[in-house]
PDB file of N, CA and C in Angstrom:
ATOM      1  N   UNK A   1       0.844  -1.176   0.000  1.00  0.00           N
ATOM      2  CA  UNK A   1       0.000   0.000   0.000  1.00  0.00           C
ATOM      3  C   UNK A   1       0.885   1.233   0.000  1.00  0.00           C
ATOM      4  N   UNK A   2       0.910   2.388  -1.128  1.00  0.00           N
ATOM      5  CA  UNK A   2       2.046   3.714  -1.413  1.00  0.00           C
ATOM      6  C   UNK A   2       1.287   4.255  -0.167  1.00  0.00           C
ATOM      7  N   UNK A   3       2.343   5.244   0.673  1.00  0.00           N
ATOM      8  CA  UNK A   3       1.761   6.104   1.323  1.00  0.00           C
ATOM      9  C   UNK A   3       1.397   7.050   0.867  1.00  0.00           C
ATOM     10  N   UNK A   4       1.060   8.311   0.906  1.00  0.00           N
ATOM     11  CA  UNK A   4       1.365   9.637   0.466  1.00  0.00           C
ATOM     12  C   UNK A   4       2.126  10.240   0.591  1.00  0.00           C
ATOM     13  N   UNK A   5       2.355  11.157  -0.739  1.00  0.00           N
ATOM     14  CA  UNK A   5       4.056  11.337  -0.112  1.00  0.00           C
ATOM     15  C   UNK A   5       4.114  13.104   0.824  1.00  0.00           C
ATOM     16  N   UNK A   6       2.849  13.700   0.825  1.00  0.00           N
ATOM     17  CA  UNK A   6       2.955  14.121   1.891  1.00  0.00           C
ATOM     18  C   UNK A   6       2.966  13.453   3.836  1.00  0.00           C
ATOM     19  N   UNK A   7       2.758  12.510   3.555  1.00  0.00           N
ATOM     20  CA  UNK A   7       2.591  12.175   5.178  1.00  0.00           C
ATOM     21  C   UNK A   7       4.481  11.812   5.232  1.00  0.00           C
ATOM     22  N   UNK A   8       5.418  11.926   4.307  1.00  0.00           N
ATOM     23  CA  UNK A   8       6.716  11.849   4.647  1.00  0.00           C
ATOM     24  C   UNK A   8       7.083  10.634   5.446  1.00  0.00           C
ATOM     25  N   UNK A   9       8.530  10.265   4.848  1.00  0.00           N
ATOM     26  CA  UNK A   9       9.119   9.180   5.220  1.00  0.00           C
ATOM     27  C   UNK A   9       9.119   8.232   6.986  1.00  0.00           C
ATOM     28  N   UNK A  10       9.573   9.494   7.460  1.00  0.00           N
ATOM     29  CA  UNK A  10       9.702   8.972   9.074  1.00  0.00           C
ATOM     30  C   UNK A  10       8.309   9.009   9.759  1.00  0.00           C
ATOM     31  N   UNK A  11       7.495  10.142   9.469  1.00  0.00           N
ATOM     32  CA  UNK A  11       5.626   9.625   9.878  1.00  0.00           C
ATOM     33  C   UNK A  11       5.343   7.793   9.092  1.00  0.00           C
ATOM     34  N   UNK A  12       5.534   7.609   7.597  1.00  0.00           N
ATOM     35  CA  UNK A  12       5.210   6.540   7.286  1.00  0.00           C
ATOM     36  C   UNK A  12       5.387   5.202   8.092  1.00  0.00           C
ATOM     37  N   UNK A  13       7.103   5.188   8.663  1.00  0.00           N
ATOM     38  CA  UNK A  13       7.363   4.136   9.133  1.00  0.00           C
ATOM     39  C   UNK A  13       7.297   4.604  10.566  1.00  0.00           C
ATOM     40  N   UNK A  14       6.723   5.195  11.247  1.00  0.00           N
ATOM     41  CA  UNK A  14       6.480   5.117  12.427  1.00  0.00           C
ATOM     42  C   UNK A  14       4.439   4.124  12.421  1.00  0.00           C
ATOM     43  N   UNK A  15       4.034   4.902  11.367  1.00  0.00           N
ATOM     44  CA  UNK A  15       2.420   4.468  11.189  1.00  0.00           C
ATOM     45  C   UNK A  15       2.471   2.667  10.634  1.00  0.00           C
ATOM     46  N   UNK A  16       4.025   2.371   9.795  1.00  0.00           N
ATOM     47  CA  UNK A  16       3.938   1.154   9.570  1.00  0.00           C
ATOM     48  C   UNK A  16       4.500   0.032  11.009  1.00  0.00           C
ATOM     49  N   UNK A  17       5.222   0.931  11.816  1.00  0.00           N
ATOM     50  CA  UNK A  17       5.599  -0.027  12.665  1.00  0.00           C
ATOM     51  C   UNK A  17       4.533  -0.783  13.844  1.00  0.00           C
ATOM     52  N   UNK A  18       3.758   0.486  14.090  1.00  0.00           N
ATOM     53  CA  UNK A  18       2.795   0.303  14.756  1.00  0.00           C
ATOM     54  C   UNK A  18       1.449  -0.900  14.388  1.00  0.00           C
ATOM     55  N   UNK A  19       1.373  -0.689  13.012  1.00  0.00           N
ATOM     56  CA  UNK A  19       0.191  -1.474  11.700  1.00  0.00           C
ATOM     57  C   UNK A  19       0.858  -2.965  12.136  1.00  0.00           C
ATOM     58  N   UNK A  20       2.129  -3.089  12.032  1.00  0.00           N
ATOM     59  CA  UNK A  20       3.061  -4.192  11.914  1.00  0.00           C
ATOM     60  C   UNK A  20       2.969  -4.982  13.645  1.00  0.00           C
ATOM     61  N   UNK A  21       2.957  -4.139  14.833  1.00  0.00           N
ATOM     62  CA  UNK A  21       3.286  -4.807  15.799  1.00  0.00           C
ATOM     63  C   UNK A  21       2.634  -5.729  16.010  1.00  0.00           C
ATOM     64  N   UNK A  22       3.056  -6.690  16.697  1.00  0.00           N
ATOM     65  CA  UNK A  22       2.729  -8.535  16.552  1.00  0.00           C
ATOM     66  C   UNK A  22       1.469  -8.208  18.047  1.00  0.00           C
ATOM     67  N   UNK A  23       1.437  -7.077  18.631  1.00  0.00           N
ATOM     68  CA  UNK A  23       0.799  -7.043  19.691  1.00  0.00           C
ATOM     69  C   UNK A  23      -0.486  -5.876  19.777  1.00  0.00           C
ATOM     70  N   UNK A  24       0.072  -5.048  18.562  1.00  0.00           N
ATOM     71  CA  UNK A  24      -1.291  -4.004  18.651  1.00  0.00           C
ATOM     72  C   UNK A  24      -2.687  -4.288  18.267  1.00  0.00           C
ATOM     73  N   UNK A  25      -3.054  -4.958  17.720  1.00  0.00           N
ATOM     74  CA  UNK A  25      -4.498  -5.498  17.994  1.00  0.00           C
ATOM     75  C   UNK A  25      -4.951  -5.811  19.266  1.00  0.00           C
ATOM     76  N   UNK A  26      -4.035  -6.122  20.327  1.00  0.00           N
ATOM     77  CA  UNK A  26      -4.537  -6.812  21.685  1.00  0.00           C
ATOM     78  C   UNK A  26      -4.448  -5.568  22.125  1.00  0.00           C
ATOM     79  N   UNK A  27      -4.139  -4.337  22.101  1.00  0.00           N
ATOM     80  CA  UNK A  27      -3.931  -3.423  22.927  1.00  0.00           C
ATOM     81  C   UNK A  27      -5.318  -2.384  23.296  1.00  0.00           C
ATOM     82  N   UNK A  28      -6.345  -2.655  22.047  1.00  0.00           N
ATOM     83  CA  UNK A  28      -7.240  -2.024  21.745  1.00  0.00           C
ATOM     84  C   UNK A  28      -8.586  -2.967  22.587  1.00  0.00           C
ATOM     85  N   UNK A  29      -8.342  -4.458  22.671  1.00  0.00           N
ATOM     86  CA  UNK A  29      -9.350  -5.116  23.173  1.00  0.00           C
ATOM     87  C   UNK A  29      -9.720  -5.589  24.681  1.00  0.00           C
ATOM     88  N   UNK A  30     -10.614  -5.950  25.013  1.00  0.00           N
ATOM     89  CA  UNK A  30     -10.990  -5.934  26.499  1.00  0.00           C
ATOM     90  C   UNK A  30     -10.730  -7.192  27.180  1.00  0.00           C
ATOM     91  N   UNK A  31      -9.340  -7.641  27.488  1.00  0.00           N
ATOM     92  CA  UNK A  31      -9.130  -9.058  28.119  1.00  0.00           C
ATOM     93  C   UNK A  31     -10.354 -10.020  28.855  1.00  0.00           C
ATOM     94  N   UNK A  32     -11.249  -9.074  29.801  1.00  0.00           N
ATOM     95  CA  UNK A  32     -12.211  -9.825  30.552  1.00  0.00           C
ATOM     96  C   UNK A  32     -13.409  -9.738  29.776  1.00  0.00           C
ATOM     97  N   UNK A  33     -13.877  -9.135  28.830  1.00  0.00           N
ATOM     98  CA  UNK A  33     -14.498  -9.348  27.669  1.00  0.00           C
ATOM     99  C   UNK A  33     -14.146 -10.765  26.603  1.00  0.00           C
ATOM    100  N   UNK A  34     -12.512 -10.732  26.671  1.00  0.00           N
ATOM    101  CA  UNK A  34     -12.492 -12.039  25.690  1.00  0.00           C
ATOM    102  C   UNK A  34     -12.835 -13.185  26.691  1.00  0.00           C
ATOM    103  N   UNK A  35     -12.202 -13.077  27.813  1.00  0.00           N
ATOM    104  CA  UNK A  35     -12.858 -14.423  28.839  1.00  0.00           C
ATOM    105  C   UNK A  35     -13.890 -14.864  28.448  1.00  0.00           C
ATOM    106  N   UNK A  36     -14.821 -13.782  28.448  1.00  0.00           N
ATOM    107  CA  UNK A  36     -16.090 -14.137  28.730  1.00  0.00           C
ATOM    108  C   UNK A  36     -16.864 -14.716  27.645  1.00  0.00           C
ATOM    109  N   UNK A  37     -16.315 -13.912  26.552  1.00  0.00           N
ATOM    110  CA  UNK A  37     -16.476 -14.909  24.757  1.00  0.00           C
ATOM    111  C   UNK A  37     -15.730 -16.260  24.594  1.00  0.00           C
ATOM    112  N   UNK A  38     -15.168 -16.326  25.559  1.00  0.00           N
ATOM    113  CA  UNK A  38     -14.307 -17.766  24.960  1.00  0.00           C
ATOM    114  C   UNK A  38     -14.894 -18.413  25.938  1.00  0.00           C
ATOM    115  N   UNK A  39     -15.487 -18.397  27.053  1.00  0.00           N
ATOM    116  CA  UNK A  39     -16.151 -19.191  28.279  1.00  0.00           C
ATOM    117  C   UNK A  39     -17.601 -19.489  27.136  1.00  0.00           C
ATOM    118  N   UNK A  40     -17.946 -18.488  26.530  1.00  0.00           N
ATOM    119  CA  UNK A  40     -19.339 -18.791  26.020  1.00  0.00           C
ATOM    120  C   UNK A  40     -18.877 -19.589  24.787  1.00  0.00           C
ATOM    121  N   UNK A  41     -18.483 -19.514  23.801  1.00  0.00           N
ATOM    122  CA  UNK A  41     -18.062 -20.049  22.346  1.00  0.00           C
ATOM    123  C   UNK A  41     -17.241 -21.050  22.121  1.00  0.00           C
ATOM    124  N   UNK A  42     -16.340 -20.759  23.586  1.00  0.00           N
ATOM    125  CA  UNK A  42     -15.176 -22.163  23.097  1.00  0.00           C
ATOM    126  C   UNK A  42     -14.710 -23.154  23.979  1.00  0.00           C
ATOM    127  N   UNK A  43     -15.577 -22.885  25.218  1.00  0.00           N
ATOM    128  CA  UNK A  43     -15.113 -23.665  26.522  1.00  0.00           C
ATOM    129  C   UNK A  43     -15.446 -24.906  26.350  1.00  0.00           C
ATOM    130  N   UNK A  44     -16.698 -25.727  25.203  1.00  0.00           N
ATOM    131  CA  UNK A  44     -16.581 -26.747  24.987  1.00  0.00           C
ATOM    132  C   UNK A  44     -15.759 -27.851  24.527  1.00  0.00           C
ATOM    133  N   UNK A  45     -14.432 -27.316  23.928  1.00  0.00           N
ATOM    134  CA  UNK A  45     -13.288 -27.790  22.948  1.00  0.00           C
ATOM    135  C   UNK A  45     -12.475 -27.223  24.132  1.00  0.00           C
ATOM    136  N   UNK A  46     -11.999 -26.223  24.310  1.00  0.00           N
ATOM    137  CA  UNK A  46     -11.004 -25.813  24.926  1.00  0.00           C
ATOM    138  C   UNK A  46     -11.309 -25.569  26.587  1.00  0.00           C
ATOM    139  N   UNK A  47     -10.006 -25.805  27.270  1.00  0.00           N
ATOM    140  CA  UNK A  47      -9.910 -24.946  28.396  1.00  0.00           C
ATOM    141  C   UNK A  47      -9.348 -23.513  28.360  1.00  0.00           C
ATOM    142  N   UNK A  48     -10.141 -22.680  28.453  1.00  0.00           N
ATOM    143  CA  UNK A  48     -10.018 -20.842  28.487  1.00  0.00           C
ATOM    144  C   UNK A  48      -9.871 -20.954  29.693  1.00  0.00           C
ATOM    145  N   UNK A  49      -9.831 -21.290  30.841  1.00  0.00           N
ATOM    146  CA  UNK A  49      -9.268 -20.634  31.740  1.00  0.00           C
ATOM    147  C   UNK A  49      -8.502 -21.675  32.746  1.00  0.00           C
ATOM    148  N   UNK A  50      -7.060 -20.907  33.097  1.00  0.00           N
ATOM    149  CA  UNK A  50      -6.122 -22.139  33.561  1.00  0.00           C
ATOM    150  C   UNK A  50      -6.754 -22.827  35.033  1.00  0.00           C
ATOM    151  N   UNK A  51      -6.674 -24.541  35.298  1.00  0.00           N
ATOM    152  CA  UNK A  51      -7.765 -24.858  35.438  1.00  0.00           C
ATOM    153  C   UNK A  51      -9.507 -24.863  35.959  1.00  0.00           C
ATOM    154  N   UNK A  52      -9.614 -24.688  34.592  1.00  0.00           N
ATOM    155  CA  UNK A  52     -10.979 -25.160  34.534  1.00  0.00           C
ATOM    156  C   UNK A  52     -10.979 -26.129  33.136  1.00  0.00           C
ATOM    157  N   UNK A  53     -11.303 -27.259  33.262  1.00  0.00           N
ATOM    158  CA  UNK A  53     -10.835 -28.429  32.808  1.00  0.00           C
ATOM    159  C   UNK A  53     -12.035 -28.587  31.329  1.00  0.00           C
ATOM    160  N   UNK A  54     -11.860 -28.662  30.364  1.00  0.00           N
ATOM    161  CA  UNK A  54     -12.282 -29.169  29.535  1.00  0.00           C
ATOM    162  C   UNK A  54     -13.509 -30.291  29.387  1.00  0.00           C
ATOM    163  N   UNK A  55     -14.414 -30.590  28.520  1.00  0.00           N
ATOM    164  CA  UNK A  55     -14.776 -31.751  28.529  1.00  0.00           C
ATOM    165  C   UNK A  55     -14.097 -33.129  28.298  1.00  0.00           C
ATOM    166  N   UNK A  56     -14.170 -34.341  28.982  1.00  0.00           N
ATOM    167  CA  UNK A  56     -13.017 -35.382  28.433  1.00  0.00           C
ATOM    168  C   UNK A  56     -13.089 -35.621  26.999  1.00  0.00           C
ATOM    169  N   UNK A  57     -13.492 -35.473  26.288  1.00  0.00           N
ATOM    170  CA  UNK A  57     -13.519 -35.711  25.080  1.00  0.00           C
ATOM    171  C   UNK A  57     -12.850 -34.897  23.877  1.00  0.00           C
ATOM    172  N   UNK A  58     -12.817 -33.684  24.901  1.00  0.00           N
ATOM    173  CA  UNK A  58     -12.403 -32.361  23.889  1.00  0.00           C
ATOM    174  C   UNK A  58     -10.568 -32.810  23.782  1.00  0.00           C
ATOM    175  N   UNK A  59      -9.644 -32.599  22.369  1.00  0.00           N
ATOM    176  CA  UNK A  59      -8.506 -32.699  22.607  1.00  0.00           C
ATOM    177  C   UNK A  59      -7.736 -31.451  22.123  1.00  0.00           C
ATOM    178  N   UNK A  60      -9.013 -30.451  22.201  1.00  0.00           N
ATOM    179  CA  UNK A  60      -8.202 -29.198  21.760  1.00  0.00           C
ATOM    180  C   UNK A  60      -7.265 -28.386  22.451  1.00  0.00           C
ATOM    181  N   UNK A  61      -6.245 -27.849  21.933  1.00  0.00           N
ATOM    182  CA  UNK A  61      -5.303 -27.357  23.119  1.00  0.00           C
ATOM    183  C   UNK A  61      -5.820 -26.128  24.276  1.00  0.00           C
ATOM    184  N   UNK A  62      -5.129 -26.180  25.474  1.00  0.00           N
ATOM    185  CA  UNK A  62      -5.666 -24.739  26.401  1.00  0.00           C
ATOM    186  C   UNK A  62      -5.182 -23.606  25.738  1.00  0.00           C
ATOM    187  N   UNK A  63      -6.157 -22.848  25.986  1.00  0.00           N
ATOM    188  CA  UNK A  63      -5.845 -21.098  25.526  1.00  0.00           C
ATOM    189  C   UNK A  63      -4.371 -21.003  26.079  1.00  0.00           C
ATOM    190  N   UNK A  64      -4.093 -21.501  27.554  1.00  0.00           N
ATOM    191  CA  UNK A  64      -3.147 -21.206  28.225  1.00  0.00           C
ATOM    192  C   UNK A  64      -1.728 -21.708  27.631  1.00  0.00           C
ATOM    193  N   UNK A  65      -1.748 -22.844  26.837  1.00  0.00           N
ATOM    194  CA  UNK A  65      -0.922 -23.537  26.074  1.00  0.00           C
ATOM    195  C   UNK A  65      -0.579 -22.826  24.877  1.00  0.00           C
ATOM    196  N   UNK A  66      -1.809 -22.232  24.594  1.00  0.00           N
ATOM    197  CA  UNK A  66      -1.809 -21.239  23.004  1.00  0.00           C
ATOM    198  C   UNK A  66      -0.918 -20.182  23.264  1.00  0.00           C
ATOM    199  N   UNK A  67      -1.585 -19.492  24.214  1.00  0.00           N
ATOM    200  CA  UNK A  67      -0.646 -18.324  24.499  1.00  0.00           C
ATOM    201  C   UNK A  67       0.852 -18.034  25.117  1.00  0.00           C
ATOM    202  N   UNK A  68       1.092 -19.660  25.413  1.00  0.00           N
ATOM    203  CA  UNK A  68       2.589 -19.481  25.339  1.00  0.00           C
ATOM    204  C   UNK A  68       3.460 -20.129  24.734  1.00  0.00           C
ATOM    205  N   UNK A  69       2.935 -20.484  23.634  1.00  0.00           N
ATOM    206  CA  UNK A  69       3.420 -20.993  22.404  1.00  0.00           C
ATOM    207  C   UNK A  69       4.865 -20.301  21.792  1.00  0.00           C
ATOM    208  N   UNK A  70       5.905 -19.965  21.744  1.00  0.00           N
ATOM    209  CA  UNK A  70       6.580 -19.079  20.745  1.00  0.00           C
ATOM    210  C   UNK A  70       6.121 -18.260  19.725  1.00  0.00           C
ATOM    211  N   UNK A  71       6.104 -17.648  19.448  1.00  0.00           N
ATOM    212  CA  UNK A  71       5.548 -17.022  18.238  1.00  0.00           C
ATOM    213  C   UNK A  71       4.352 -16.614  18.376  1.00  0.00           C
ATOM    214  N   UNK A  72       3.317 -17.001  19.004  1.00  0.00           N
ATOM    215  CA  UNK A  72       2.126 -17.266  19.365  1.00  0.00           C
ATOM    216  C   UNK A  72       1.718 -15.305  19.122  1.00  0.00           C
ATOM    217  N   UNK A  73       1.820 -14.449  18.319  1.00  0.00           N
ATOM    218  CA  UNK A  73       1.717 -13.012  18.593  1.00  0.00           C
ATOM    219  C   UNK A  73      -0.159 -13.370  17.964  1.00  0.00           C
ATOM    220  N   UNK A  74      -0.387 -11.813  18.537  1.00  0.00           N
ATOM    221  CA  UNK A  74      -1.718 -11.237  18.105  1.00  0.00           C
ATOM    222  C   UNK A  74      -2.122 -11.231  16.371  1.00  0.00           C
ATOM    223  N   UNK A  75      -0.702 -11.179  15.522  1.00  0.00           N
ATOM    224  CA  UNK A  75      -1.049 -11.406  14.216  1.00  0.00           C
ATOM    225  C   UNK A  75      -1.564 -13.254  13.861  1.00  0.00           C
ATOM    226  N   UNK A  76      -0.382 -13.798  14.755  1.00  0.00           N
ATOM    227  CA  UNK A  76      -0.702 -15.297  14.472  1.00  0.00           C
ATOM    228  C   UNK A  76      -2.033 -15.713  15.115  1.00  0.00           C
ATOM    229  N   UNK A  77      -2.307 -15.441  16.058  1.00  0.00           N
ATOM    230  CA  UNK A  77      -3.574 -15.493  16.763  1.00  0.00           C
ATOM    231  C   UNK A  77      -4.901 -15.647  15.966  1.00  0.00           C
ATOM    232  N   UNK A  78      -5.008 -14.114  14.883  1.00  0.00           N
ATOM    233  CA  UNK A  78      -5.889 -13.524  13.849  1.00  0.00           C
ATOM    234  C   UNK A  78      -5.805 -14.559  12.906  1.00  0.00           C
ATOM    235  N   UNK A  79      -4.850 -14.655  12.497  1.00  0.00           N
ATOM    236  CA  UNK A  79      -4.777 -16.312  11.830  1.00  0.00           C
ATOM    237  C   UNK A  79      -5.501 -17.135  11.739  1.00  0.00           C
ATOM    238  N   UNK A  80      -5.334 -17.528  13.032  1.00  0.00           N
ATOM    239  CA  UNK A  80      -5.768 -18.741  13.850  1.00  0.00           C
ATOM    240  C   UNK A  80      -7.010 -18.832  13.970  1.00  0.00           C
ATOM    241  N   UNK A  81      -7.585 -17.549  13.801  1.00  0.00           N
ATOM    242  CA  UNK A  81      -8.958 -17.404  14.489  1.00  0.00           C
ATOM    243  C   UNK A  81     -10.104 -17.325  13.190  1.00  0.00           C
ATOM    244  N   UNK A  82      -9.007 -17.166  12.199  1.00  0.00           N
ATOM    245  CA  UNK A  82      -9.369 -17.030  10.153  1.00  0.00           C
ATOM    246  C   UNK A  82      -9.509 -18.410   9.593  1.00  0.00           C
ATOM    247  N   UNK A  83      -8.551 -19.519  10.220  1.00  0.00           N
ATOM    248  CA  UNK A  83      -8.448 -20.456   9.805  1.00  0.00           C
ATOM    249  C   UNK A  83      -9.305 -21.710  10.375  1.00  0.00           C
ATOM    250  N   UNK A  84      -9.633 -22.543   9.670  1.00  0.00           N
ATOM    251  CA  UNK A  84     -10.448 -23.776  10.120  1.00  0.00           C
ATOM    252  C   UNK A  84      -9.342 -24.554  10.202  1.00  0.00           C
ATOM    253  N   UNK A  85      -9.441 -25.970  11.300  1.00  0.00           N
ATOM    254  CA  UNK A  85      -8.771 -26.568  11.828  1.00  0.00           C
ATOM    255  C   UNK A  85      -9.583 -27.678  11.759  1.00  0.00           C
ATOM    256  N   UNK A  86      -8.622 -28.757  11.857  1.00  0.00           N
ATOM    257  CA  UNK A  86      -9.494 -30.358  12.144  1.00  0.00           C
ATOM    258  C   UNK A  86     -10.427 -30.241  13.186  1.00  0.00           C
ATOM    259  N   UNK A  87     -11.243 -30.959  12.981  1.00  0.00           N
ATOM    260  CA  UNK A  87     -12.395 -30.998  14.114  1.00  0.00           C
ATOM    261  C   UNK A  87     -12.695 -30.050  15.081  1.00  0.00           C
ATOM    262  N   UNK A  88     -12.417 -29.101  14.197  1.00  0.00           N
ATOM    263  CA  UNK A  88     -13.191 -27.275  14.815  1.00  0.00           C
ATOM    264  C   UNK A  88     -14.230 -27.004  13.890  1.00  0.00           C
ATOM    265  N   UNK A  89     -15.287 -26.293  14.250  1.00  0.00           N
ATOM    266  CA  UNK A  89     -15.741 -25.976  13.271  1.00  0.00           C
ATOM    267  C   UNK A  89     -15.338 -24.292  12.795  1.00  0.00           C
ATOM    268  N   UNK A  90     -16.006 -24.239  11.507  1.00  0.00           N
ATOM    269  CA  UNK A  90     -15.635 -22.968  11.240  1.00  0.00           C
ATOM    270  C   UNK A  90     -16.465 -21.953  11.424  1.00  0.00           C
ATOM    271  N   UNK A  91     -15.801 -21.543  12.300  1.00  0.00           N
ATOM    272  CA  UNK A  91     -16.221 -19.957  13.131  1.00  0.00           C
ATOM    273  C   UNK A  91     -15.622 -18.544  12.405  1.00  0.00           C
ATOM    274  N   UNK A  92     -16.902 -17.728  12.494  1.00  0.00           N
ATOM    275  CA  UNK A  92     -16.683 -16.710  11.900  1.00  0.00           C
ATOM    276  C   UNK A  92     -16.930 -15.659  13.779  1.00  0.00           C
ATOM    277  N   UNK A  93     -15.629 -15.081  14.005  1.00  0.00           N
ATOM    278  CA  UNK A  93     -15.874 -14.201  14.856  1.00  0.00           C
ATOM    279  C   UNK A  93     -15.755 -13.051  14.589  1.00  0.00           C
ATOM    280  N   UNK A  94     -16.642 -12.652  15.197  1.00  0.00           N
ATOM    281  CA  UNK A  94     -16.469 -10.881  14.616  1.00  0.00           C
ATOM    282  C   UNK A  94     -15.155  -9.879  14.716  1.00  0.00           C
ATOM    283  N   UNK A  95     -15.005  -9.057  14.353  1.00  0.00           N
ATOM    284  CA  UNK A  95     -13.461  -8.042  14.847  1.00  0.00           C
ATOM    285  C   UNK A  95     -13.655  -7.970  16.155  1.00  0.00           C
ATOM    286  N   UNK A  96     -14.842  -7.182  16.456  1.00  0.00           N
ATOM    287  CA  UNK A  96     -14.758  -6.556  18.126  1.00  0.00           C
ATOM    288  C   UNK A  96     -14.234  -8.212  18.945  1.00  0.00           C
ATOM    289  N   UNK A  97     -14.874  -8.968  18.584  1.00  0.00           N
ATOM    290  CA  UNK A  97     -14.517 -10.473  19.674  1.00  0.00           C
ATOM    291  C   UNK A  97     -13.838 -10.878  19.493  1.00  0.00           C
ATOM    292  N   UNK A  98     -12.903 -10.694  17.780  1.00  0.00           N
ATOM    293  CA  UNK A  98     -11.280 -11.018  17.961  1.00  0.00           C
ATOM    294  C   UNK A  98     -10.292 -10.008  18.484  1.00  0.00           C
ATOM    295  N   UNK A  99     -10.758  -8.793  18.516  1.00  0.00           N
ATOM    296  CA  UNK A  99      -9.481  -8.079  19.106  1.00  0.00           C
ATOM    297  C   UNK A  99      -9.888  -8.627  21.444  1.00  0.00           C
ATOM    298  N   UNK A 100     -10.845  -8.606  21.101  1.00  0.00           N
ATOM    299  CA  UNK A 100     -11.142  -8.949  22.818  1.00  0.00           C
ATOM    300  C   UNK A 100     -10.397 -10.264  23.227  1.00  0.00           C
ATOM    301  N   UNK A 101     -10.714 -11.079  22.281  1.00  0.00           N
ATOM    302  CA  UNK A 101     -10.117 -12.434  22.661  1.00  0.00           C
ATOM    303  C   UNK A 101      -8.194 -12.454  22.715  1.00  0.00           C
ATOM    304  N   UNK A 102      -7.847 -11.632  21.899  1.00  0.00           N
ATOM    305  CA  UNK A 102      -6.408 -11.511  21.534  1.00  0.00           C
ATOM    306  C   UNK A 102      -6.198 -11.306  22.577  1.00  0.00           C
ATOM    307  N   UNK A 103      -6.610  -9.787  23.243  1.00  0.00           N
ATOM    308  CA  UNK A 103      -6.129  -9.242  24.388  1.00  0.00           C
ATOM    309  C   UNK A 103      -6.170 -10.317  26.038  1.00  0.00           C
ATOM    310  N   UNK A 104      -7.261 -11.228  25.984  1.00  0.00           N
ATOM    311  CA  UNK A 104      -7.233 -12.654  26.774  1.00  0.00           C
ATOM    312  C   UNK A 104      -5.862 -13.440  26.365  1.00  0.00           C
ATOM    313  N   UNK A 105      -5.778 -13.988  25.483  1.00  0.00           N
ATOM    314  CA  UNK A 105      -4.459 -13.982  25.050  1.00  0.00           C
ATOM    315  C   UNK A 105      -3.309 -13.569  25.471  1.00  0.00           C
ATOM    316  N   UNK A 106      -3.137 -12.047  25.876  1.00  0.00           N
ATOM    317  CA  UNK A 106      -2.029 -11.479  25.843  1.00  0.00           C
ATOM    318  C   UNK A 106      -1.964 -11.478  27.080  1.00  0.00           C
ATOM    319  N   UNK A 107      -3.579 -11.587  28.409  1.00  0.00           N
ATOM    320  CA  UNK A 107      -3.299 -11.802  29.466  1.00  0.00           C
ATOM    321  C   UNK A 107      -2.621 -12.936  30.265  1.00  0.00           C
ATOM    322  N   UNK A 108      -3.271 -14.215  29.496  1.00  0.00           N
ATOM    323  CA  UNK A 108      -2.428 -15.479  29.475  1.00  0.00           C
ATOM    324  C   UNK A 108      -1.305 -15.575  29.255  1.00  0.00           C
ATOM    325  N   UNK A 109      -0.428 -15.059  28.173  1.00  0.00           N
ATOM    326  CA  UNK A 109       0.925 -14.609  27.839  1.00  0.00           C
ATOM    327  C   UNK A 109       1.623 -13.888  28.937  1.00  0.00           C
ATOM    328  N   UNK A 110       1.180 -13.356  29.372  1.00  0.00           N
ATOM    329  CA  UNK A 110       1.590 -12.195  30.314  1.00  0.00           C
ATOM    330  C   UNK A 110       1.571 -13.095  32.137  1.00  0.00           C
ATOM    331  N   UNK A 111       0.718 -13.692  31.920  1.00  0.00           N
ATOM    332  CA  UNK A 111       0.731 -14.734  33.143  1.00  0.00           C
ATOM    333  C   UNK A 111       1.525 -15.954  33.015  1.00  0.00           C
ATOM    334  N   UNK A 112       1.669 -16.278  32.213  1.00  0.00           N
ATOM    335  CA  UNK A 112       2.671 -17.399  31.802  1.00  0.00           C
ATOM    336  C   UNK A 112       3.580 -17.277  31.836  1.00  0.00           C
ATOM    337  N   UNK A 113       4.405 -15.810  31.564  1.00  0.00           N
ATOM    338  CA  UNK A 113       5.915 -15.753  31.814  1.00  0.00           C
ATOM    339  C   UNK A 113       5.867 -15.167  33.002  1.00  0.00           C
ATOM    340  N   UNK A 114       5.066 -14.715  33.773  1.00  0.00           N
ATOM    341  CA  UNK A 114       5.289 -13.706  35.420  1.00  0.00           C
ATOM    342  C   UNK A 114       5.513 -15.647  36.393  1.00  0.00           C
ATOM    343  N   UNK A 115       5.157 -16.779  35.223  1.00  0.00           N
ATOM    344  CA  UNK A 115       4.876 -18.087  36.026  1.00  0.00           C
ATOM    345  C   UNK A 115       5.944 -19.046  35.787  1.00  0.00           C
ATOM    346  N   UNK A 116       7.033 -18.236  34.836  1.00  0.00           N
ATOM    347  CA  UNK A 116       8.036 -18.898  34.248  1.00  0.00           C
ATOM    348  C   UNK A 116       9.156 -18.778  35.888  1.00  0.00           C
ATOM    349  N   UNK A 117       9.847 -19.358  36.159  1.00  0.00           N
ATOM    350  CA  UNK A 117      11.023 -19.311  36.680  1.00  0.00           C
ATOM    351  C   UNK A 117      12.615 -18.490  36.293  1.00  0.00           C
ATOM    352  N   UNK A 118      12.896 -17.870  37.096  1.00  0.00           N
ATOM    353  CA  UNK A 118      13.986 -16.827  36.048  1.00  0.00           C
ATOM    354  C   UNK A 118      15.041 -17.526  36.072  1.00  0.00           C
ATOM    355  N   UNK A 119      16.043 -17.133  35.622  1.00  0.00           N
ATOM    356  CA  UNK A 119      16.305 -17.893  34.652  1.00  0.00           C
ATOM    357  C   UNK A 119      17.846 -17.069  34.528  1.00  0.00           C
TER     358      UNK A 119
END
């Protein structure tokens, strides 16, 4: 996408770095809002919240597992959340409930390494 070439070089890549960060979508969304969408939409397959245990049958991974995946950013997330998977069905979530859910995500992320051991 050309910028304009009035908005000038160093505005551009400050507006692209930001577009680019692996985390700014989560920054905009409501962590205890995504809880509460993923308790309603996905708690049947998954465990969303660290334990609260799954159905036995479900072998989908924990949110909590997701989010501390490597790589695991808010772009890959969007991905994730675009893409159909084996024995998921395909879900269409809206923006507002994917940027909410990301930001759940980023709380899990964020709890996962405060749970890491230093190192």
């Amino acid at each position: 996408m050309p910028f304009p070439p009035q908005l000038g070089l160093g505005a551009a890549l400050a507006l692209l770095s930001v577009c680019a960060s692996p985390d700014a979508s989560a920054q905009t969304g409501d962590a205890a809002r995504g809880k509460a969408y993923a308790r309603e939409a996905c708690a049947s397959c998954h465990e969303v919240e660290p334990g609260i245990p799954t159905p036995p049958f479900a072998k989908a991974p924990s949110f909590s597992s997701v989010a501390a995946t490597p790589g695991m950013t808010s772009m890959a997330l969007n991905v994730w959340f675009s893409t159909s998977h084996p024995n998921m069905p395909n879900l269409i979530i809206p923006q507002k409930q994917k940027e909410e859910l990301m930001a759940y995500f980023a709380a899990l992320r964020a709890a996962s390494k405060q749970a890491e051991p230093d190192q």
